[in-house]
N, C-alpha and C. Protein backbone atom coordinates (compact mmCIF):
# COMPACT_ATOMS: atom_id res chain seq x y z
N UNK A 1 4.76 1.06 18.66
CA UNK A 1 3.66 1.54 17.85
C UNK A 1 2.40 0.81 18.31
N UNK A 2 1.37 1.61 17.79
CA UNK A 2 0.33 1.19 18.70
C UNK A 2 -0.63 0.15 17.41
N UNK A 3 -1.00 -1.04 17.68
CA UNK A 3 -1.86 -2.42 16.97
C UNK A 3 -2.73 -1.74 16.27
N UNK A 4 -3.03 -0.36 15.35
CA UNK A 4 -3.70 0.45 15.03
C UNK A 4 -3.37 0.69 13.60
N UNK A 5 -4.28 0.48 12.47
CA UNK A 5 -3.70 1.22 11.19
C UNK A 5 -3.58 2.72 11.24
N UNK A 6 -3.97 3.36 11.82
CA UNK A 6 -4.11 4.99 11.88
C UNK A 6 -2.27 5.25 12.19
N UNK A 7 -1.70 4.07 13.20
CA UNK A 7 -0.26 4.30 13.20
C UNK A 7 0.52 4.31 12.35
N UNK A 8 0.00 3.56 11.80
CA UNK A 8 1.14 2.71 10.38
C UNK A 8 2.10 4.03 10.03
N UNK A 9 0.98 5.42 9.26
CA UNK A 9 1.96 6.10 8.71
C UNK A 9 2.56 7.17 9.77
N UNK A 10 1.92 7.68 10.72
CA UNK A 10 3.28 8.37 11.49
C UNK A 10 4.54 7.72 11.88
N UNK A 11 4.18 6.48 12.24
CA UNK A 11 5.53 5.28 12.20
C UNK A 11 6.60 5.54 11.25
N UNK A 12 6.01 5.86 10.19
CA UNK A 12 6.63 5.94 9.20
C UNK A 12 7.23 6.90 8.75
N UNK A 13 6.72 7.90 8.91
CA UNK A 13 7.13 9.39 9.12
C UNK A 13 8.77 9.44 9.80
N UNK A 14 8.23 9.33 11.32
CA UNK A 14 9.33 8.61 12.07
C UNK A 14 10.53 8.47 11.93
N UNK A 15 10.58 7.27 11.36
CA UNK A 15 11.69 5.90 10.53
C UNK A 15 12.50 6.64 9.43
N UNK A 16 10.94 7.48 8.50
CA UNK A 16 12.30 7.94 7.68
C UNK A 16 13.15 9.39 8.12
N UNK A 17 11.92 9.92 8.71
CA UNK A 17 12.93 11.36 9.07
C UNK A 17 14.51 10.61 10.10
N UNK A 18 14.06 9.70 10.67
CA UNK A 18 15.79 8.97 11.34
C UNK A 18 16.69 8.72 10.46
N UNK A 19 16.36 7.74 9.33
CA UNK A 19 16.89 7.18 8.17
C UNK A 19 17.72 8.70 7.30
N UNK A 20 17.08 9.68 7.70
CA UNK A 20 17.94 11.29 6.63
C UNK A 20 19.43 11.03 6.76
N UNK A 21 19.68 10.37 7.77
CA UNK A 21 21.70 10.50 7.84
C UNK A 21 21.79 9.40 7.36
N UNK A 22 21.07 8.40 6.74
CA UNK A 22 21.64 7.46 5.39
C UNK A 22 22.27 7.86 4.40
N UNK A 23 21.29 9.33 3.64
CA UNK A 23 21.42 10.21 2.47
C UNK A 23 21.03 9.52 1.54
N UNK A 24 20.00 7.98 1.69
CA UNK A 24 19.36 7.41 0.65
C UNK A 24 18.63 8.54 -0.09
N UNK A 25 18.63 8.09 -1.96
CA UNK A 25 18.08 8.66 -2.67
C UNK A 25 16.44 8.90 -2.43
N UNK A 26 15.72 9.57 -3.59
CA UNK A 26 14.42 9.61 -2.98
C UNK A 26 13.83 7.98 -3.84
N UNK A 27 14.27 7.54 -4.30
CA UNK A 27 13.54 6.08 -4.88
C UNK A 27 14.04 5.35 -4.12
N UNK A 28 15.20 5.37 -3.22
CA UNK A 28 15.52 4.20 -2.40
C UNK A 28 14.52 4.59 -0.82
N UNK A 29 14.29 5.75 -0.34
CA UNK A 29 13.31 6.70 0.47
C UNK A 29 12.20 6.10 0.01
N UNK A 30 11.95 5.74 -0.98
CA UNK A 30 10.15 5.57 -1.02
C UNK A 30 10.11 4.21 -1.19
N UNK A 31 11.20 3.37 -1.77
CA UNK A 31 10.85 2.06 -1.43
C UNK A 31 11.02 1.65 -0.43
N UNK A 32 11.56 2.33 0.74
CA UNK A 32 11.93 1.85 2.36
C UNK A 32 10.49 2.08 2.80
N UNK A 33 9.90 3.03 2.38
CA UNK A 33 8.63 3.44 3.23
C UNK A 33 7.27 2.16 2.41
N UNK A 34 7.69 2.17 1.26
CA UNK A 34 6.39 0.89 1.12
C UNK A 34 7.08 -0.14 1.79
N UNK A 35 8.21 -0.74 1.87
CA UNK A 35 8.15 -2.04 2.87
C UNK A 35 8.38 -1.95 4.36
N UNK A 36 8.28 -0.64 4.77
CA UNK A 36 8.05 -0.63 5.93
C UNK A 36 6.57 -0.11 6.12
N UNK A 37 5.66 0.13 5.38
CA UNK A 37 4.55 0.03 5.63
C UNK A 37 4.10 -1.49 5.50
N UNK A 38 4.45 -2.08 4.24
CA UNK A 38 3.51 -3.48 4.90
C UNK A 38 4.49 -4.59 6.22
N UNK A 39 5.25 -3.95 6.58
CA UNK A 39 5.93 -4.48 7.56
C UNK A 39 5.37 -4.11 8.90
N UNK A 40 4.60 -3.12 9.31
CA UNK A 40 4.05 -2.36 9.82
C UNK A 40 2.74 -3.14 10.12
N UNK A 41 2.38 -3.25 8.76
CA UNK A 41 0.82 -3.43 8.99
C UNK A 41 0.76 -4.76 9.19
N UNK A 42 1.51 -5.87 8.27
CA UNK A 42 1.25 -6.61 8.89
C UNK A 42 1.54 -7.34 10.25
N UNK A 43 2.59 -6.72 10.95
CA UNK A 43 2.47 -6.88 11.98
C UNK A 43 1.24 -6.02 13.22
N UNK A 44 0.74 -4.93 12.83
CA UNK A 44 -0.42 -4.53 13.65
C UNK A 44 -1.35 -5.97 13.16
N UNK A 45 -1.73 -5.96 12.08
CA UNK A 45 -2.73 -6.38 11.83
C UNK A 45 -2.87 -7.55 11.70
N UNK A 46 -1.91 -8.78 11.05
CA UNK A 46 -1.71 -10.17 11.18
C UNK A 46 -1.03 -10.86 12.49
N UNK A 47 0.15 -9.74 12.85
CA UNK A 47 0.46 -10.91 14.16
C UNK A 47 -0.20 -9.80 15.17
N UNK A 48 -0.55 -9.00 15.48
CA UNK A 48 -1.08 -8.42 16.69
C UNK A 48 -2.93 -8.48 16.46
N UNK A 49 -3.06 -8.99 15.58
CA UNK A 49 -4.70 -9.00 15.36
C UNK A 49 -5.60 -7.39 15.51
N UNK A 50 -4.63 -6.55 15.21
CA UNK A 50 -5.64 -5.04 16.09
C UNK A 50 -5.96 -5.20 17.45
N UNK A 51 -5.05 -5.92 18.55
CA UNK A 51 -5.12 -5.75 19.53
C UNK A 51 -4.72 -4.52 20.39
N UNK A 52 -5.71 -3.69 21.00
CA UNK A 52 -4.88 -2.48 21.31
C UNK A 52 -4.42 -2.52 22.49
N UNK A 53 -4.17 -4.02 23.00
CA UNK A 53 -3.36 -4.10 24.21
C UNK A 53 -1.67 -4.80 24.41
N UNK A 54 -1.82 -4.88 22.98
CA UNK A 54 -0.51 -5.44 22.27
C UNK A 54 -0.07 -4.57 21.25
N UNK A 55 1.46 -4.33 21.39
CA UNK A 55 2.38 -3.10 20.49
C UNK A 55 3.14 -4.01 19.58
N UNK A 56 3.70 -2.84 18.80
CA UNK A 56 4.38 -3.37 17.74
C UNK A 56 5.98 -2.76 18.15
N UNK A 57 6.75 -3.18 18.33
CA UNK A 57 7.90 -2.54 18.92
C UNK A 57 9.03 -2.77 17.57
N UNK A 58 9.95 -1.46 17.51
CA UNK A 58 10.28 -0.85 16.52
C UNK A 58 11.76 -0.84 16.86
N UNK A 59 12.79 -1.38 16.01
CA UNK A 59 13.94 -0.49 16.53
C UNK A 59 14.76 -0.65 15.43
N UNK A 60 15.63 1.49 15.25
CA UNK A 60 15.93 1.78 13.85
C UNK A 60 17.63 1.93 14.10
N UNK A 61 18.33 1.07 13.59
CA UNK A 61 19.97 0.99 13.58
C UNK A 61 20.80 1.49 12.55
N UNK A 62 21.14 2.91 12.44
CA UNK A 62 22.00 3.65 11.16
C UNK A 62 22.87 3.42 11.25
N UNK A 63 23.64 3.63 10.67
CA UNK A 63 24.91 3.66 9.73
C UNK A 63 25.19 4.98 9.05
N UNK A 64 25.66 6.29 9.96
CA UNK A 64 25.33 7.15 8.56
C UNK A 64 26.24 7.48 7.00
N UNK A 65 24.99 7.64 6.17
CA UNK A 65 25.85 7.51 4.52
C UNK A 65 25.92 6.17 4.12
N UNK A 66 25.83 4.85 5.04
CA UNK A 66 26.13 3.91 4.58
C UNK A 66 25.01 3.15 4.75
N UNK A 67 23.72 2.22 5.87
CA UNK A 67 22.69 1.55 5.66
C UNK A 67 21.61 2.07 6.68
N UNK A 68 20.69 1.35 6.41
CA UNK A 68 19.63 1.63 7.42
C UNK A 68 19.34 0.37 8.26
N UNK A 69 18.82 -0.41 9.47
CA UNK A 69 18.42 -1.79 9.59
C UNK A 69 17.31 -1.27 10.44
N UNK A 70 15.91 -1.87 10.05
CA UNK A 70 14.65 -1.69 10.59
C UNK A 70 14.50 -2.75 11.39
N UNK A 71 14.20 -3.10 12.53
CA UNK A 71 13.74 -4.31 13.23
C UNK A 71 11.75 -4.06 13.78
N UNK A 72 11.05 -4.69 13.23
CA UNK A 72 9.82 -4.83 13.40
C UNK A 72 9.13 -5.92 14.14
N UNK A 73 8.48 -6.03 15.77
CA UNK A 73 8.53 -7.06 16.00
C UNK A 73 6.60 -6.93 16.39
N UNK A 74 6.30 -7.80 16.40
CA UNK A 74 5.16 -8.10 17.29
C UNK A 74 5.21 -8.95 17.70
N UNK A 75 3.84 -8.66 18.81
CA UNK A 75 3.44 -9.61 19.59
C UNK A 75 2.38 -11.33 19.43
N UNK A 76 2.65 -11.54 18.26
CA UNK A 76 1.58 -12.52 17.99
C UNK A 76 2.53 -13.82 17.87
N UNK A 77 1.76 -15.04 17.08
CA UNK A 77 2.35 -16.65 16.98
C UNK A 77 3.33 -16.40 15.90
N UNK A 78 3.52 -15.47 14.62
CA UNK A 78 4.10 -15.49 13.77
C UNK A 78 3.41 -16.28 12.70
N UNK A 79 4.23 -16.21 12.00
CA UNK A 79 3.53 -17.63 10.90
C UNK A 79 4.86 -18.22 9.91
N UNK A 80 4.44 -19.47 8.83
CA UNK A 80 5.34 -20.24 8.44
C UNK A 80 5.86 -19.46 7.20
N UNK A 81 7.15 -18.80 7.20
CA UNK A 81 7.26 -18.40 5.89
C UNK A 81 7.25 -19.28 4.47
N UNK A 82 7.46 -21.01 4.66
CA UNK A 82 7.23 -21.40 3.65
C UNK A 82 6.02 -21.61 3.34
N UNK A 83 4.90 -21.43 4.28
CA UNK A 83 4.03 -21.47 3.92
C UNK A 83 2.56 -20.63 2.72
N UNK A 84 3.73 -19.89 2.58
CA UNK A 84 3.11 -18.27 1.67
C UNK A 84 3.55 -19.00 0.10
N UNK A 85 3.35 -18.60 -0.84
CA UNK A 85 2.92 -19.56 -2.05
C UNK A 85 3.61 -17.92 -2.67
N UNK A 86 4.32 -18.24 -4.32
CA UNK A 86 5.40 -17.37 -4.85
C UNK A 86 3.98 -16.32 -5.35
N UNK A 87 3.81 -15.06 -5.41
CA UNK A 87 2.43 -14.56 -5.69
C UNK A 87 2.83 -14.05 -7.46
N UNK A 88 3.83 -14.64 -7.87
CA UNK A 88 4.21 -14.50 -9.53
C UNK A 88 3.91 -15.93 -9.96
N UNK A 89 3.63 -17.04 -9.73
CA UNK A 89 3.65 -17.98 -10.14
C UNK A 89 1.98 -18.13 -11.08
N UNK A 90 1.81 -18.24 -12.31
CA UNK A 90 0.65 -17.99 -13.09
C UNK A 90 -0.29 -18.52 -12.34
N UNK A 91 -0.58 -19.82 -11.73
CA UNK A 91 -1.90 -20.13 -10.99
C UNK A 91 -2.24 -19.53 -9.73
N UNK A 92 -1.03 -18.45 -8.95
CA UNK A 92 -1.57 -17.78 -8.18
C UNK A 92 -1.54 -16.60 -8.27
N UNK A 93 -1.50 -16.01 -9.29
CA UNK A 93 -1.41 -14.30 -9.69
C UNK A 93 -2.38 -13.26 -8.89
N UNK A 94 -3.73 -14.03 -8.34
CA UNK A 94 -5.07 -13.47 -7.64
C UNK A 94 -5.11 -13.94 -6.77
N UNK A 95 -4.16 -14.83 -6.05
CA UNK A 95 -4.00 -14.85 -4.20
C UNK A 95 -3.31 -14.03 -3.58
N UNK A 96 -4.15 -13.08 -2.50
CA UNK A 96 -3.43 -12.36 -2.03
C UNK A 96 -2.24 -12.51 -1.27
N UNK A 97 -2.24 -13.56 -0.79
CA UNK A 97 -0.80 -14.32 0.51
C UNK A 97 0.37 -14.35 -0.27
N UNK A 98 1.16 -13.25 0.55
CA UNK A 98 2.57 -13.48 -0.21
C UNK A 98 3.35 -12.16 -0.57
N UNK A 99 2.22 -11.55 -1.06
CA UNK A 99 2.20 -10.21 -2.05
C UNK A 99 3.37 -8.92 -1.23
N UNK A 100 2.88 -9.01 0.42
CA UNK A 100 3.64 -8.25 0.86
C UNK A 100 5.16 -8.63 0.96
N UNK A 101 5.10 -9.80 1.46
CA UNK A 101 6.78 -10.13 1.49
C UNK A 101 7.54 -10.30 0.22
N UNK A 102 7.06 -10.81 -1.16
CA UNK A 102 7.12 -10.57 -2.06
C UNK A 102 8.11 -9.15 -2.08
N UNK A 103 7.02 -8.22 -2.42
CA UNK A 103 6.89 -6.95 -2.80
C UNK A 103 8.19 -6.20 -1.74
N UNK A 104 8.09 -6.39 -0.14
CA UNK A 104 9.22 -6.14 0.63
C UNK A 104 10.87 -6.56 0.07
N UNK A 105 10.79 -8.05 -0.72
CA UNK A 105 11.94 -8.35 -1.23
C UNK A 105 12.42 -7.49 -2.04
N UNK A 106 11.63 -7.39 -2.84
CA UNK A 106 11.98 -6.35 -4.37
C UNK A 106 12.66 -5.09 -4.41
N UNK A 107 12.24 -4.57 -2.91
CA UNK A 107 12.14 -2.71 -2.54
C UNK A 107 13.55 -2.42 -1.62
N UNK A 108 13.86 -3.59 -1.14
CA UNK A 108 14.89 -3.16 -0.31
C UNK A 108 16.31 -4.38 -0.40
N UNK A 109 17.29 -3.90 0.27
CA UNK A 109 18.29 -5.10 0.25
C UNK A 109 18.05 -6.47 0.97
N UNK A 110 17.88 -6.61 2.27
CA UNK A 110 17.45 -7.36 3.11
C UNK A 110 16.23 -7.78 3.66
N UNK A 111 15.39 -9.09 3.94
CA UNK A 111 14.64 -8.86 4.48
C UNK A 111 14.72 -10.30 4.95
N UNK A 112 14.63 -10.10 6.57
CA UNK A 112 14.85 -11.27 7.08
C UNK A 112 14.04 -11.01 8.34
N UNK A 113 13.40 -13.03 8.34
CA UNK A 113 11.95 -13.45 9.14
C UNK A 113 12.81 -14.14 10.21
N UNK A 114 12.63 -13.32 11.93
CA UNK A 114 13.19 -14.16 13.03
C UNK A 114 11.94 -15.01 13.61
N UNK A 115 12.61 -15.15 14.92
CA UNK A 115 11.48 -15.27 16.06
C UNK A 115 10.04 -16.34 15.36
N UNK A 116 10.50 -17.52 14.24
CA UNK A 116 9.03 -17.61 14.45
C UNK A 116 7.96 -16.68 13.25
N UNK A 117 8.73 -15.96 12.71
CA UNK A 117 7.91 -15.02 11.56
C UNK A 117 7.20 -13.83 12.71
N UNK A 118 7.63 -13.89 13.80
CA UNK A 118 6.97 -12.66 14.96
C UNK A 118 7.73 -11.31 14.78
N UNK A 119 9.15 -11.46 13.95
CA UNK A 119 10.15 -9.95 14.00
C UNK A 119 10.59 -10.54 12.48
N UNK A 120 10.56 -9.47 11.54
CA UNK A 120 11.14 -9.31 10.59
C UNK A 120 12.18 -7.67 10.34
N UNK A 121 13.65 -8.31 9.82
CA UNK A 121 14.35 -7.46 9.70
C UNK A 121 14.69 -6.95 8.69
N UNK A 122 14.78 -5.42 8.01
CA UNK A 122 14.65 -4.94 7.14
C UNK A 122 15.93 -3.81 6.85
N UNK A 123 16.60 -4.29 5.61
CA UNK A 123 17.96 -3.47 5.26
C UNK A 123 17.84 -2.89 4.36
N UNK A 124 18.28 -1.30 4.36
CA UNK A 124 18.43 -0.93 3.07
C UNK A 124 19.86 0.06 2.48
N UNK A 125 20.75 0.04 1.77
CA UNK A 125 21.93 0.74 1.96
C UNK A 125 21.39 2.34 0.84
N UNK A 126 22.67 2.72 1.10
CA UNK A 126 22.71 3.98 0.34
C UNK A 126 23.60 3.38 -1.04
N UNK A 127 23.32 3.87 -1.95
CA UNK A 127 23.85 3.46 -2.96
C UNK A 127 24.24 4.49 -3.85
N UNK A 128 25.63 4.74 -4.33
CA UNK A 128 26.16 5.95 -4.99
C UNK A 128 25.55 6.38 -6.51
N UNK A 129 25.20 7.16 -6.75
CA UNK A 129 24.41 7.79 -7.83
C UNK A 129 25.47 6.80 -8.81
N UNK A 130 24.52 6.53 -10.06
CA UNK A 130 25.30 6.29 -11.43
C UNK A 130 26.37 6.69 -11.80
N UNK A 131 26.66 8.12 -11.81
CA UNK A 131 27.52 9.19 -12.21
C UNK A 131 28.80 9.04 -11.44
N UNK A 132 28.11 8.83 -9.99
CA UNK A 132 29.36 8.98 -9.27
C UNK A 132 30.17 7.35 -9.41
N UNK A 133 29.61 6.45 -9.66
CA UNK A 133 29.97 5.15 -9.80
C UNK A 133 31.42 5.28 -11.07
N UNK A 134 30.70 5.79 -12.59
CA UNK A 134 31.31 6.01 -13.12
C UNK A 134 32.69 6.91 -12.86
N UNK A 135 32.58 8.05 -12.52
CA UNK A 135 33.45 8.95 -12.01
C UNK A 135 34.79 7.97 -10.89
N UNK A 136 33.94 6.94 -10.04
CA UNK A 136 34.87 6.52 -9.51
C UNK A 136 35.90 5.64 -10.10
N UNK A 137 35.30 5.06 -11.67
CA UNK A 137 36.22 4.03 -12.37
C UNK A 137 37.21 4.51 -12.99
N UNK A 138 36.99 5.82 -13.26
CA UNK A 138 37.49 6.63 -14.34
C UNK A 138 39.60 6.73 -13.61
């Protein structure tokens, strides 16, 4: 992908039309796509700086019916994940640092910082409707 916000969402487009042989629901579908948008962006935009001579390289590993694994890497220094401050904690409720990885935790199963904070990896499974959960205890 190209160090460009204009990419972010065809990227995304992309990812999920691949992700269809998961058979994730549409709330597990839309929380994959917000944390792979700020996964996205901040790698265009924090580790690639909007460099348009530096990519964001992408790679999508199914499972079908069963998970998705997003690998997001750029090209930049990375940064310290302990260094991001909890963005629920009352004295920092109005700092922005944090908010995305935060928010990435919440939305999906996995989310794990390699390389340095330069590639973050992103899981999300399919998960059987309520009904059918029940149905299976029965």
């Amino acid at each position: 992908m190209a160090s460009e916000r204009v990419a972010v969402g065809p990227a995304i487009e992309q990812i999920l039309n691949l992700a269809k042989d998961v058979r994730l629901s549409k709330d597990r579908l839309s929380d994959l796509a917000v944390a792979l948008a700020e996964a996205l962006s901040n790698a265009a935009i924090h580790g690639n700086k909007l460099d348009r001579n530096k990519c964001v390289h992408i790679r999508v590993s199914l499972l079908p019916g069963v998970r998705a694994v997003i690998e997001v890497k750029d090209e930049g220094q990375g940064f310290e994940l302990s260094e991001l401050s909890d963005p629920t904690h009352p004295e920092r409720l109005l700092t922005p640092r944090g908010r995305g990885v935060f928010l990435m935790r919440q939305l999906v199963d996995r989310v794990e910082y390699l390389d340095g904070g330069s590639r973050v990896v992103i899981a999300v499974e399919r998960r059987p409707r309520p009904e059918a959960q029940a149905e299976a205890r029965q």
